[in-house]
Protein backbone atom coordinates (compact mmCIF):
# COMPACT_ATOMS: atom_id res chain seq x y z
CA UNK A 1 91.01 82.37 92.11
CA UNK A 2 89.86 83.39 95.33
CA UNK A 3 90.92 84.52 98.42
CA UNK A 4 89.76 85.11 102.23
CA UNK A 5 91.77 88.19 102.92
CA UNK A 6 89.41 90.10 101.71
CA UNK A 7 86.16 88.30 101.85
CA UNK A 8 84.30 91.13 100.46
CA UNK A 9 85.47 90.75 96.73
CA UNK A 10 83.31 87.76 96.97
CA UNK A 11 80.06 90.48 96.50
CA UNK A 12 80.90 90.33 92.62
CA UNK A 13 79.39 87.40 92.25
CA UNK A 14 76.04 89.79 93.11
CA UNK A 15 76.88 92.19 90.44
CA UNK A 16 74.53 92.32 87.23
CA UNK A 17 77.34 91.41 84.91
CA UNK A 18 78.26 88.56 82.55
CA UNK A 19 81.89 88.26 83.87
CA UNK A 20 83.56 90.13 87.06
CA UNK A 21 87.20 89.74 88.53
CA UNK A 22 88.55 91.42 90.85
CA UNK A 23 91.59 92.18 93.52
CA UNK A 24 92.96 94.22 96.10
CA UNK A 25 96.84 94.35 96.34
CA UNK A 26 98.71 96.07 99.21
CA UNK A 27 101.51 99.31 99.03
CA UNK A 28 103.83 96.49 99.55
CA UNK A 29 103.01 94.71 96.27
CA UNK A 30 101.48 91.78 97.89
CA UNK A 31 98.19 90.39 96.92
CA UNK A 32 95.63 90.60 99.83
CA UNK A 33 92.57 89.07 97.88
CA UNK A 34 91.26 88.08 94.40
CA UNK A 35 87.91 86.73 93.01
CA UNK A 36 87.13 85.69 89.86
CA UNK A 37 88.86 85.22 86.45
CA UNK A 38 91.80 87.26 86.90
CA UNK A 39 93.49 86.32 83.79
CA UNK A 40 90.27 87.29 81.64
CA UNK A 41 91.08 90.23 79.35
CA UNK A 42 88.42 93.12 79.55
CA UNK A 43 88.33 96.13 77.67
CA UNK A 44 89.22 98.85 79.74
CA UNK A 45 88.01 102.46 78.48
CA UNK A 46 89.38 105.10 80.30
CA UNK A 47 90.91 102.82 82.52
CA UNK A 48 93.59 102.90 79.91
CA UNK A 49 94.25 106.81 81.18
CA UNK A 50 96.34 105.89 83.86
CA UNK A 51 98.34 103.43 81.90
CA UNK A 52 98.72 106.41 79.36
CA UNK A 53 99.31 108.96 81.95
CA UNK A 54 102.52 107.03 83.56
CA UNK A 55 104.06 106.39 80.04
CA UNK A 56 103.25 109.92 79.02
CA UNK A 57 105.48 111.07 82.92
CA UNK A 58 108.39 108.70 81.41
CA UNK A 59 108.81 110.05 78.50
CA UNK A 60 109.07 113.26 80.83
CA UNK A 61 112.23 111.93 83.07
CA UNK A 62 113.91 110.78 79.81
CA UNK A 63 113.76 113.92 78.80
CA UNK A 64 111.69 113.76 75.42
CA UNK A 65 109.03 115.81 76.19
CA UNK A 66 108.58 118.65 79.24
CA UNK A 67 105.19 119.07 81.03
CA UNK A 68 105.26 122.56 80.46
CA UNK A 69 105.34 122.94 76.68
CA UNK A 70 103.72 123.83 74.87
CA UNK A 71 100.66 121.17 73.49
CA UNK A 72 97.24 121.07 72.61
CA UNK A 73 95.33 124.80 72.03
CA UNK A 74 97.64 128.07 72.36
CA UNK A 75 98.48 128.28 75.62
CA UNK A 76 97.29 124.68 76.71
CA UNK A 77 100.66 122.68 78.08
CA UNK A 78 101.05 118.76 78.85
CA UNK A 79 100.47 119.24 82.58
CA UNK A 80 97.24 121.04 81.16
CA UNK A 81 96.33 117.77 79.13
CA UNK A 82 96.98 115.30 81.80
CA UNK A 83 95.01 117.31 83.84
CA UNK A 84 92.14 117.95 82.06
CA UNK A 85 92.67 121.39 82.03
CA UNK A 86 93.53 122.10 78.23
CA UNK A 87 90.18 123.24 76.94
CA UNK A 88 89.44 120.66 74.72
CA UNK A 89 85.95 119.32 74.42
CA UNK A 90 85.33 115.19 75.34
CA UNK A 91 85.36 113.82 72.39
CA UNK A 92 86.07 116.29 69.65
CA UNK A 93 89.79 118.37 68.64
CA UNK A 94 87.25 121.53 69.59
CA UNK A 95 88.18 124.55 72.03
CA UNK A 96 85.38 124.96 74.86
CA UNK A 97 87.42 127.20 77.05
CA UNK A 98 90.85 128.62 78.00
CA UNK A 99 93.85 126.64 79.49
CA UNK A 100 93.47 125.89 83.33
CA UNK A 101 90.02 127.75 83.30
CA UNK A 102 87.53 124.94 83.96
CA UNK A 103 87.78 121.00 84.08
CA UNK A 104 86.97 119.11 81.03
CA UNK A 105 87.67 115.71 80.40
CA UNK A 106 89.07 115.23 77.46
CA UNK A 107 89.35 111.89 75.08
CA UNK A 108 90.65 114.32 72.74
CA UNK A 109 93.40 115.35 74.83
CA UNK A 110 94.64 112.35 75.76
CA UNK A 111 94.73 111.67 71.97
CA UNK A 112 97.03 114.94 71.70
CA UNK A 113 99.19 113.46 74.60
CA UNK A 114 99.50 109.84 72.40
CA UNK A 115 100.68 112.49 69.27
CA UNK A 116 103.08 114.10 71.04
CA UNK A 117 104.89 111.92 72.78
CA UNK A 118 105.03 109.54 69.26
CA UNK A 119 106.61 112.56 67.67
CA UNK A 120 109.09 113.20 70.29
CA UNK A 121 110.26 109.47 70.71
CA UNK A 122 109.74 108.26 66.93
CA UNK A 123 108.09 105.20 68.35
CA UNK A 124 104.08 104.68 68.27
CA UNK A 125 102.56 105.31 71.20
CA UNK A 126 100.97 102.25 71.74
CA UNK A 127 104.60 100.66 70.96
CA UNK A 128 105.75 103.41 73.54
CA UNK A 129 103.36 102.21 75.99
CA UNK A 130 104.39 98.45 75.54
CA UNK A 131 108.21 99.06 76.11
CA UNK A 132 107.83 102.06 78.95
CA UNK A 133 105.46 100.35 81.07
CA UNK A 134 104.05 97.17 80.25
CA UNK A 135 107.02 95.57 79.53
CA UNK A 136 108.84 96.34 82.63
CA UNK A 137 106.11 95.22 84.78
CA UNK A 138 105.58 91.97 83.27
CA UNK A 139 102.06 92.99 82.25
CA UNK A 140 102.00 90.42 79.15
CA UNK A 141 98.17 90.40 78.92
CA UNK A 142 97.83 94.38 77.90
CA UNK A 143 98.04 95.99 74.70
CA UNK A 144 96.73 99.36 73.49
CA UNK A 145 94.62 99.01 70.05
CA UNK A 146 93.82 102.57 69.49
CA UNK A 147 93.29 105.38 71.24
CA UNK A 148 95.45 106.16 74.26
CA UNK A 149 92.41 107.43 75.91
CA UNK A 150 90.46 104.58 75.84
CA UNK A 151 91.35 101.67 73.87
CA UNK A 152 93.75 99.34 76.16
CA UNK A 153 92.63 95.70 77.00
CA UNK A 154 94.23 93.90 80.50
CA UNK A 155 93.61 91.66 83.00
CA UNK A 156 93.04 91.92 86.67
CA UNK A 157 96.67 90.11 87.29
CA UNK A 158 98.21 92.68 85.07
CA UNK A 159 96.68 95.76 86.53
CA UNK A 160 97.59 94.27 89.99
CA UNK A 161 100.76 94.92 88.91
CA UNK A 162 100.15 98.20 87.76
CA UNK A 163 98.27 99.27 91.18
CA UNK A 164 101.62 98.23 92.88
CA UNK A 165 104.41 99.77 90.89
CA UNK A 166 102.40 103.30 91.71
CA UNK A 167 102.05 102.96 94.97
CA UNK A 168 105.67 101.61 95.33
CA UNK A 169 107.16 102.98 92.11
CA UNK A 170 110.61 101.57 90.27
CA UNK A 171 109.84 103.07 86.82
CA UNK A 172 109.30 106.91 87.61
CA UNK A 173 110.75 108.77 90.78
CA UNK A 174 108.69 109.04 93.78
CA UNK A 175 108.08 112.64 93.63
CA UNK A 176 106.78 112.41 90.19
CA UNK A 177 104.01 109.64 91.24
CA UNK A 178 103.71 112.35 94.29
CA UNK A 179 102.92 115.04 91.57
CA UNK A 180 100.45 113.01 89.45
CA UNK A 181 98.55 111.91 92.42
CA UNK A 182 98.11 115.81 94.03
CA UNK A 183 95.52 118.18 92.83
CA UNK A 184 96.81 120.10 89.91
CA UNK A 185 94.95 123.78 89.08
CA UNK A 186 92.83 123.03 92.52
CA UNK A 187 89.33 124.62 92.95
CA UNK A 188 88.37 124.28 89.45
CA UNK A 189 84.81 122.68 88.58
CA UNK A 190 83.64 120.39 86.04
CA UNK A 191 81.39 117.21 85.35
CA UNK A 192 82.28 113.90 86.59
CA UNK A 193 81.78 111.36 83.97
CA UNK A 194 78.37 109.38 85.29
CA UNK A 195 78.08 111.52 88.60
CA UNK A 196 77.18 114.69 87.60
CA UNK A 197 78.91 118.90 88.22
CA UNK A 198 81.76 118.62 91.54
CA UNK A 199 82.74 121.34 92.94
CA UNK A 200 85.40 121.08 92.94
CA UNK A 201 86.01 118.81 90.71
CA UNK A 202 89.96 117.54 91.54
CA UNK A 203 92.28 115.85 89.00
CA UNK A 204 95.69 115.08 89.19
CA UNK A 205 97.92 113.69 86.18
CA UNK A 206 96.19 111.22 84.91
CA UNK A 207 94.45 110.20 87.89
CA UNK A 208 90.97 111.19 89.14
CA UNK A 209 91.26 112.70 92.89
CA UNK A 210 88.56 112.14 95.14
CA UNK A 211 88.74 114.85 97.29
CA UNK A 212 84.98 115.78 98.47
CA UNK A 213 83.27 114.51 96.19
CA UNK A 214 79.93 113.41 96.40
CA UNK A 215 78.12 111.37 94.87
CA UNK A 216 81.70 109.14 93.62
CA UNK A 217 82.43 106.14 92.69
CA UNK A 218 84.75 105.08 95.44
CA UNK A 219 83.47 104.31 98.84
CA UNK A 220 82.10 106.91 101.43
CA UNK A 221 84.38 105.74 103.92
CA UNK A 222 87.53 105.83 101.02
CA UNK A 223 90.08 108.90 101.59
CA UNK A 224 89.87 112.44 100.24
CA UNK A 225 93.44 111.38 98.78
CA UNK A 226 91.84 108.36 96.95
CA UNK A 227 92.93 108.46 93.23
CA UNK A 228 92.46 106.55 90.52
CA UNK A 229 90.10 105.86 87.17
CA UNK A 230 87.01 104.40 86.42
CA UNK A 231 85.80 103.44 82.50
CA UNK A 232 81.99 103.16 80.34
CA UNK A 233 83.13 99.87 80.35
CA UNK A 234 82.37 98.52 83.71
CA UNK A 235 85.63 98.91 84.85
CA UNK A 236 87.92 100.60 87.96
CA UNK A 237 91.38 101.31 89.50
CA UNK A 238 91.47 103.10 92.59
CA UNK A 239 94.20 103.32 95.01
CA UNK A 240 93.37 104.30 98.60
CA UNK A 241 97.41 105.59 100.34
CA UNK A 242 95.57 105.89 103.91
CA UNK A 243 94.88 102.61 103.52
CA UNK A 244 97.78 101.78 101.76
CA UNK A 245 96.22 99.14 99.30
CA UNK A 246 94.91 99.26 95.94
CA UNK A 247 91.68 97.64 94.57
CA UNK A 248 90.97 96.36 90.98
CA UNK A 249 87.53 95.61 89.43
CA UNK A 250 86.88 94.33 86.02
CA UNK A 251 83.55 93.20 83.96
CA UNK A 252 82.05 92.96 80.70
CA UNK A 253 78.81 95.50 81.20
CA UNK A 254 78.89 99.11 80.36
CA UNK A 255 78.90 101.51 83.34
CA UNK A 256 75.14 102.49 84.22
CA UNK A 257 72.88 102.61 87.00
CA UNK A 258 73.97 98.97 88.09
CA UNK A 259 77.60 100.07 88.52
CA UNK A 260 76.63 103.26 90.79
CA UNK A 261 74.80 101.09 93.00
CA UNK A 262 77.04 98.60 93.56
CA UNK A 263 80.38 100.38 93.47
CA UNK A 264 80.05 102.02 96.75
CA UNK A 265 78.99 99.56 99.15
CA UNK A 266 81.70 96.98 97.78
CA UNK A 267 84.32 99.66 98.01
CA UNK A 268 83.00 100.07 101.73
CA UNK A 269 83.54 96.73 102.20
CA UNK A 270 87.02 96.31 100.69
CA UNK A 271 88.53 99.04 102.94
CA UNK A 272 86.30 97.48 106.14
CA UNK A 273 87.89 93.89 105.64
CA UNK A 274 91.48 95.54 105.36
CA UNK A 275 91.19 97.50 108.31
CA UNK A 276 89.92 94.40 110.26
């Protein structure tokens, strides 16, 4: 499926990867531009944060769980987890420092998040998931097998639908989306994933901030307010509200030195052919 909105999606066809799709749809929820096969289901690593992250902040307006309780190390709370302020190390259920001290992205924490809310609702998280958010936005090509920090597979039509509901949302209240897409604990430091130490290095809940960070994996003309997710497995969600669209990408090769090359300029491009 293509599209001449935005003509610039077209530079996927460039990329070093087996398979590429990709979209950009608007704060209204319409589709400016698509390229490639949409419908394909990729996995999405850490992509599958955000996804987490929104059913983790419904579970929070229905009341089953609070985002400041406790959770995680002793004194660590949800906001802390979403946040990637908790402590926790990557990858492991190990202590590296004290709550809301440094920023450390954490698999682990994630996984804690996935716990806790199963606990609180007496449904599976990846069940949880399913009937919070996925279900609601007709995003029948996802599912979450495993870990809630990693382990979702979608589609670029599905996560189109994703990228809209947050930037226009019906399933959590406005200031909540506000909340998760502001710097939480600003100023602290911490390793980007891919590109290295940022200072600082701003996170929201759930959702990577841009902020001033350099290098990034958005575009260098992209907002400071620019948040969103990118995964090891090729894969990327950002959503740009001064330019008040949302972009999509999507393949089937690991994140490397390919992806950092060609990330930036297409980004560049997207936001070029939607200001035109």
């Amino acid at each position: 499926m293509k599209s001449s909105m935005v003509p610039s999606l077209a530079a996927i066809e460039n990329w070093p990867v087996p398979t590429a799709a990709a979209a950009v749809v608007r704060a209204d929820g319409t589709v400016a531009g698509s390229h490639g096969p949409t419908g394909h289901r990729f996995p999405l690593a850490s992509v599958t944060k955000p996804l987490a992250a929104y059913a983790v902040l419904v579970a929070y307006e229905e009341g089953a769980i609070d985002l400041d309780e406790p959770a995680g190390p002793e004194g660590a709370t949800v906001r802390h987890l979403l946040a990637h302020t908790s402590g926790l190390a990557f990858d492991e259920n190990r202590v590296q420092a004290a709550p809301g001290a440094r920023r450390i992205y954490s698999n682990t924490g994630f996984e804690v998040l996935g716990d806790l809310v199963a606990k609180a609702t007496d449904i599976p998280f990846a069940d949880y998931l399913h009937q919070a958010v996925l279900e609601p936005l007709g995003m029948t090509s996802t599912s979450l097998d495993g870990s809630p920090a990693k382990d979702a597979v979608s589609t670029v039509d599905d996560l189109v639908r994703f990228a809209a509901e947050v930037q226009a949302p019906r399933l959590l209240d406005a200031r909540t989306v506000l909340d998760a897409m502001t710097v939480t604990y600003p100023g602290l430091t911490g390793i980007l994933p891919g590109y290295g130490h940022q200072r600082p290095n701003d996170w929201g809940l759930g959702f990577e901030i841009r902020g001033a960070k350099a290098p990034h994996w958005t575009g260098t003309t992209s907002s400071p307010r620019t948040f969103g997710h990118f995964g090891q497995s090729g894969t990327f969600l950002w959503i740009d509200p001064d330019a008040r669209a949302a972009c999509v990408a999507l393949t089937d090769r690991a994140f490397g030195p390919w992806a950092i090359e060609a990330w930036t300029p297409f980004t560049d491009a997207v936001l070029a052919d939607l200001r035109r």
